[in-house]
N, C-alpha and C. Protein backbone atom coordinates (compact mmCIF):
# COMPACT_ATOMS: atom_id res chain seq x y z
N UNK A 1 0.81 -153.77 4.31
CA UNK A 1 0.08 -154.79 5.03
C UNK A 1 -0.21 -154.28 6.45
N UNK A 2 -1.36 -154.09 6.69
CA UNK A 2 -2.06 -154.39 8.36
C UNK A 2 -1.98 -154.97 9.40
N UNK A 3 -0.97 -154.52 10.30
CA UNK A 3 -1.50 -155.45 11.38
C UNK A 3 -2.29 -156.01 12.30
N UNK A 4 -2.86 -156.95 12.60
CA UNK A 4 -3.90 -157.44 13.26
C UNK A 4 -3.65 -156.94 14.81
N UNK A 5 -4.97 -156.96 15.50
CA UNK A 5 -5.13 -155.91 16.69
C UNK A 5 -4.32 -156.60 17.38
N UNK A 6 -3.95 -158.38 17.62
CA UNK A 6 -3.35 -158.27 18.46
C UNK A 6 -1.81 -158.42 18.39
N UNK A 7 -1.49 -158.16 16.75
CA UNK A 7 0.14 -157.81 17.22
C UNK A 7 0.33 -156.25 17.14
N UNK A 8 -0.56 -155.14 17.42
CA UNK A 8 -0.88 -153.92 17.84
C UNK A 8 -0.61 -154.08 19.52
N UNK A 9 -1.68 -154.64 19.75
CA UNK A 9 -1.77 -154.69 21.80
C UNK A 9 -0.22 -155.61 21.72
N UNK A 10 0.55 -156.42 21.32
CA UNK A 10 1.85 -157.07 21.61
C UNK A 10 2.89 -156.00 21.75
N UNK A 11 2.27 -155.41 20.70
CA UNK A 11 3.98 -153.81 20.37
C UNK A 11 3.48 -152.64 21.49
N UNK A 12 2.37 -152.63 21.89
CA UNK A 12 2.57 -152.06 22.96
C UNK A 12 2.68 -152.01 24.37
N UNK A 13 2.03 -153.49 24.31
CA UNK A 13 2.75 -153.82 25.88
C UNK A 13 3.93 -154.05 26.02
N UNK A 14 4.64 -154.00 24.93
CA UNK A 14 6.44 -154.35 24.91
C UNK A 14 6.48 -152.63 25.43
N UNK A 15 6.22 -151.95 24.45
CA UNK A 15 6.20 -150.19 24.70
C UNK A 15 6.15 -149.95 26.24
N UNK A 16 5.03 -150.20 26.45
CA UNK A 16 4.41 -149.68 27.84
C UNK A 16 5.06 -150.60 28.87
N UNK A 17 4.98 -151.73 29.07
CA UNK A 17 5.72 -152.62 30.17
C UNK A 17 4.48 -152.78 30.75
N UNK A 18 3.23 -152.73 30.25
CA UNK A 18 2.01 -153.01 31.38
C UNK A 18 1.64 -154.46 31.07
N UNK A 19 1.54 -154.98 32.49
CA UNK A 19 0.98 -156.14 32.13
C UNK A 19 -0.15 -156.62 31.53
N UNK A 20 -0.44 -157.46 30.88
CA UNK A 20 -1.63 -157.34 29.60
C UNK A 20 -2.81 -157.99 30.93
N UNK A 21 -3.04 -157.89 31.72
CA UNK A 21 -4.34 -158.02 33.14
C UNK A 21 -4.59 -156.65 32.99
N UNK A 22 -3.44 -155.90 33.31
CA UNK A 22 -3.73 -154.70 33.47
C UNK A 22 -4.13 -153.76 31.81
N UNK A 23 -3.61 -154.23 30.95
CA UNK A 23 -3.83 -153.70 29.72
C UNK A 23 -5.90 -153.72 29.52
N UNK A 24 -6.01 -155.05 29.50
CA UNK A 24 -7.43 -155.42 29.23
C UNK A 24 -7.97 -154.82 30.39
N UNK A 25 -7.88 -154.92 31.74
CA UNK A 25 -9.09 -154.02 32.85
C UNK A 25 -9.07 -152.76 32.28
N UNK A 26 -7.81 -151.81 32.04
CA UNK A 26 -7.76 -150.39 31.76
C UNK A 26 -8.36 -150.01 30.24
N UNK A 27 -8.38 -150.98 29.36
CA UNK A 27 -8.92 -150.69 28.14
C UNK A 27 -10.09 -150.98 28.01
N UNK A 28 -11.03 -152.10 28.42
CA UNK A 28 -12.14 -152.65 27.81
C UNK A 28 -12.95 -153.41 29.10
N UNK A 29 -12.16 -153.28 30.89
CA UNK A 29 -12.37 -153.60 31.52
C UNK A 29 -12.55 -155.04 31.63
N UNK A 30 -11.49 -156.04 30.85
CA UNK A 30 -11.94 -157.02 30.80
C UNK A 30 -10.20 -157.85 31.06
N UNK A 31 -9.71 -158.13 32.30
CA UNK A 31 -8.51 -158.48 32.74
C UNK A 31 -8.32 -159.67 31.97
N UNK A 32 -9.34 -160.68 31.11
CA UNK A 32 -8.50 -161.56 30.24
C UNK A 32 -9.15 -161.66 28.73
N UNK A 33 -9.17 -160.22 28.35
CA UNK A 33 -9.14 -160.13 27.35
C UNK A 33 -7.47 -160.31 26.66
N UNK A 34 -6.54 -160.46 26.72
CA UNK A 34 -5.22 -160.37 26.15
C UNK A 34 -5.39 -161.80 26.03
N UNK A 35 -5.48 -162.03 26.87
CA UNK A 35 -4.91 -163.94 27.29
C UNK A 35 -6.01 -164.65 26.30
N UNK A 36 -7.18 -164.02 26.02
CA UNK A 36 -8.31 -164.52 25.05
C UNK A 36 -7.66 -164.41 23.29
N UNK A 37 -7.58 -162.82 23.60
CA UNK A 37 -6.93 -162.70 22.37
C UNK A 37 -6.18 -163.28 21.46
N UNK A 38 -4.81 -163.90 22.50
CA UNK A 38 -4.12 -164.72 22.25
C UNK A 38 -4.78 -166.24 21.93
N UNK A 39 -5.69 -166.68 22.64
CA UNK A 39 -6.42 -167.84 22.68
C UNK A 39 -6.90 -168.09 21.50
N UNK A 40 -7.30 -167.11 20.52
CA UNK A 40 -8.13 -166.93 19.30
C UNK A 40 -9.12 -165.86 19.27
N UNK A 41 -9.37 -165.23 20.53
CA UNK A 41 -10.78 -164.65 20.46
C UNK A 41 -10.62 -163.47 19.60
N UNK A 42 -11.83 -163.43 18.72
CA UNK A 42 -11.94 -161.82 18.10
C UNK A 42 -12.80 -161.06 18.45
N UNK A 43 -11.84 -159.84 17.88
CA UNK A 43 -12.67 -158.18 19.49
C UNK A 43 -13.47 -157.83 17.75
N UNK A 44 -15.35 -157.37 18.01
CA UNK A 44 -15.28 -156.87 17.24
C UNK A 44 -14.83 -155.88 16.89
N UNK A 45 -15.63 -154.89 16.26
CA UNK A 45 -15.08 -153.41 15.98
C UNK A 45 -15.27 -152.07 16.76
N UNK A 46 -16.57 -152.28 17.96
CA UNK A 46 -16.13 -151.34 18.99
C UNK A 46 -15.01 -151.85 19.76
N UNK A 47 -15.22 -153.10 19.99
CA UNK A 47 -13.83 -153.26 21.18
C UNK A 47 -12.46 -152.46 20.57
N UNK A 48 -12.34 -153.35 19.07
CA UNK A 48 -10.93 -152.64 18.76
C UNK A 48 -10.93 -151.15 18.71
N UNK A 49 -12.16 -150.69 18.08
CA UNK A 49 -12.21 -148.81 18.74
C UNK A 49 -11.55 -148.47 19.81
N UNK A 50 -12.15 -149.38 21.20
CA UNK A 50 -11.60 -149.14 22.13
C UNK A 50 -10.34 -149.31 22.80
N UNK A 51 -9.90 -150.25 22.07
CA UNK A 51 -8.39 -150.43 22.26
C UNK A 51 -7.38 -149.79 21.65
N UNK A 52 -7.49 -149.22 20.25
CA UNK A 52 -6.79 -148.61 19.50
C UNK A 52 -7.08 -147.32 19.85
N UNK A 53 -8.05 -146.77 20.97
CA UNK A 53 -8.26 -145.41 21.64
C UNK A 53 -7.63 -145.36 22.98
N UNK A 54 -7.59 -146.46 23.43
CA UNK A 54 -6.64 -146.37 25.08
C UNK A 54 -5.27 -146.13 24.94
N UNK A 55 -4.86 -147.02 23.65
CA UNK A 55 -3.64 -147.03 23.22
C UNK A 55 -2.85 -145.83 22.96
N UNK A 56 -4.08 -144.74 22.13
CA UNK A 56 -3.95 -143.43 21.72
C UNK A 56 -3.55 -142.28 22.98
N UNK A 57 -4.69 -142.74 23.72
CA UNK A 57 -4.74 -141.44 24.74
C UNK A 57 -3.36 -142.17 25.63
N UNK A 58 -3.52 -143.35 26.06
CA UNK A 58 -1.86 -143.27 26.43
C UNK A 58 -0.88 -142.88 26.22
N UNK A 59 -0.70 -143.00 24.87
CA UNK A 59 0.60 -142.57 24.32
C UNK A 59 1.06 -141.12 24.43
N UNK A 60 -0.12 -140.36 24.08
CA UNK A 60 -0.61 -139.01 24.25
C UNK A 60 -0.43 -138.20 25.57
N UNK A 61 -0.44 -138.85 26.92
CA UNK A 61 -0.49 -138.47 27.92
C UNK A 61 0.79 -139.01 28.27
N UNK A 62 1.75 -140.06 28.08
CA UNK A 62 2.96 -140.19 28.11
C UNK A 62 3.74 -138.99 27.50
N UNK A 63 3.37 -138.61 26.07
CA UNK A 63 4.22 -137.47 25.76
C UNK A 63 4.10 -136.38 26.46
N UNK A 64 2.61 -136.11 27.30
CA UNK A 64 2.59 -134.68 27.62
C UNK A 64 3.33 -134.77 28.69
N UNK A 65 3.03 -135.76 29.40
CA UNK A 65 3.72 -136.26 30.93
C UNK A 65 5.71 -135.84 30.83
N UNK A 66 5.99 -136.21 29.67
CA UNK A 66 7.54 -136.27 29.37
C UNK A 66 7.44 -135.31 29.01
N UNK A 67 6.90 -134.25 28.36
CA UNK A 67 7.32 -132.61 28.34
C UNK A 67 7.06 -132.07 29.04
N UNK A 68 6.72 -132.12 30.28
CA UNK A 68 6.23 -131.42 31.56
C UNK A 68 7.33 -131.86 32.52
N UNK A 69 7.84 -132.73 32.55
CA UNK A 69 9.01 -133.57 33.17
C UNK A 69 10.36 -132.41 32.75
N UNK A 70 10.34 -132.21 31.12
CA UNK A 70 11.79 -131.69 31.00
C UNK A 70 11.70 -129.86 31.26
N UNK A 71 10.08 -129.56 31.76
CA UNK A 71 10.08 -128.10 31.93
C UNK A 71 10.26 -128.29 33.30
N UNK A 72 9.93 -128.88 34.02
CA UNK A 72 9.84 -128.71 35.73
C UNK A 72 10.73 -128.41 36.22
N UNK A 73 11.01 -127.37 36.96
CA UNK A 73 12.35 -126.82 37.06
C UNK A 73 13.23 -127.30 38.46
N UNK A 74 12.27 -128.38 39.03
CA UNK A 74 13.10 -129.35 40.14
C UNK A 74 13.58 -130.68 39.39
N UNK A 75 13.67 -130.70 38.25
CA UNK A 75 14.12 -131.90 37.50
C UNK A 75 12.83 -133.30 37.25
N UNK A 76 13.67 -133.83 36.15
CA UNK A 76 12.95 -135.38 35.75
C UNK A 76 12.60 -135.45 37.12
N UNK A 77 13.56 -136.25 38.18
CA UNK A 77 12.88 -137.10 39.13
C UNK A 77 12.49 -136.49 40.50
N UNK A 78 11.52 -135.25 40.71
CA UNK A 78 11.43 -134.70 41.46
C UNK A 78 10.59 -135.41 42.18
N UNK A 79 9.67 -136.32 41.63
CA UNK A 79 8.73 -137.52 42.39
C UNK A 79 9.43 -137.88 43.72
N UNK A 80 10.85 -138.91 42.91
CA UNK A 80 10.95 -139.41 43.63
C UNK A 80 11.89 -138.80 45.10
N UNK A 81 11.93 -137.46 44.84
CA UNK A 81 12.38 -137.31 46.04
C UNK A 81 11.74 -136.67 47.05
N UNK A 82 10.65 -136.66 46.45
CA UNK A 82 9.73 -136.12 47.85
C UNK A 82 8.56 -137.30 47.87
N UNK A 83 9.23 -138.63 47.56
CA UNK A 83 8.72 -139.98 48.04
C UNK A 83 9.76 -140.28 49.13
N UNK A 84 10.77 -139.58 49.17
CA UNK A 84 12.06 -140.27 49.57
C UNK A 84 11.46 -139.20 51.05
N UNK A 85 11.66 -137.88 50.97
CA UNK A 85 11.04 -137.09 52.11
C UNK A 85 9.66 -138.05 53.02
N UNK A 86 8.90 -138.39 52.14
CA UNK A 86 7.72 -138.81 52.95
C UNK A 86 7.73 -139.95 53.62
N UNK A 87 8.91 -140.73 53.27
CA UNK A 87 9.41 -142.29 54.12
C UNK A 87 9.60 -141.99 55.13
């Protein structure tokens, strides 16, 4: 069985922690598309293209992001310490 797009966008804003304002501007540019979604609205089939492609390349750039993290040879949180320098 299939799940419908929007318990897709639910499992991944649990995933991601992004707020679904921010989910809909960054996917489809549309900050209440989630809150619609939920409302009843249906995305046709480019939208869901486009959502089931933001979803993709996110995920995608999270992994590369986290294997570049465990090669860097100043460690995981080297961000934050030359956030900590620039205070």
């Amino acid at each position: 069985m299939t799940r419908s797009l929007l318990q897709r966008i639910e499992a991944f804003l649990k995933e991601s922690g992004m707020p679904p304002t921010v989910f809909g501007r960054e996917a489809i540019r549309d900050p209440r598309f989630v809150n619609d979604m939920r409302g009843g609205r249906e995305a046709g089939l480019r939208v869901e293209c486009r959502v089931e492609h933001f979803m993709n390349m996110w995920r995608a750039n999270r992994t590369v992001d986290r294997g570049a993290a465990d090669r860097d040879p100043r460690g995981r949180h080297a961000w934050t310490r030359t956030a900590e320098r620039r205070s």
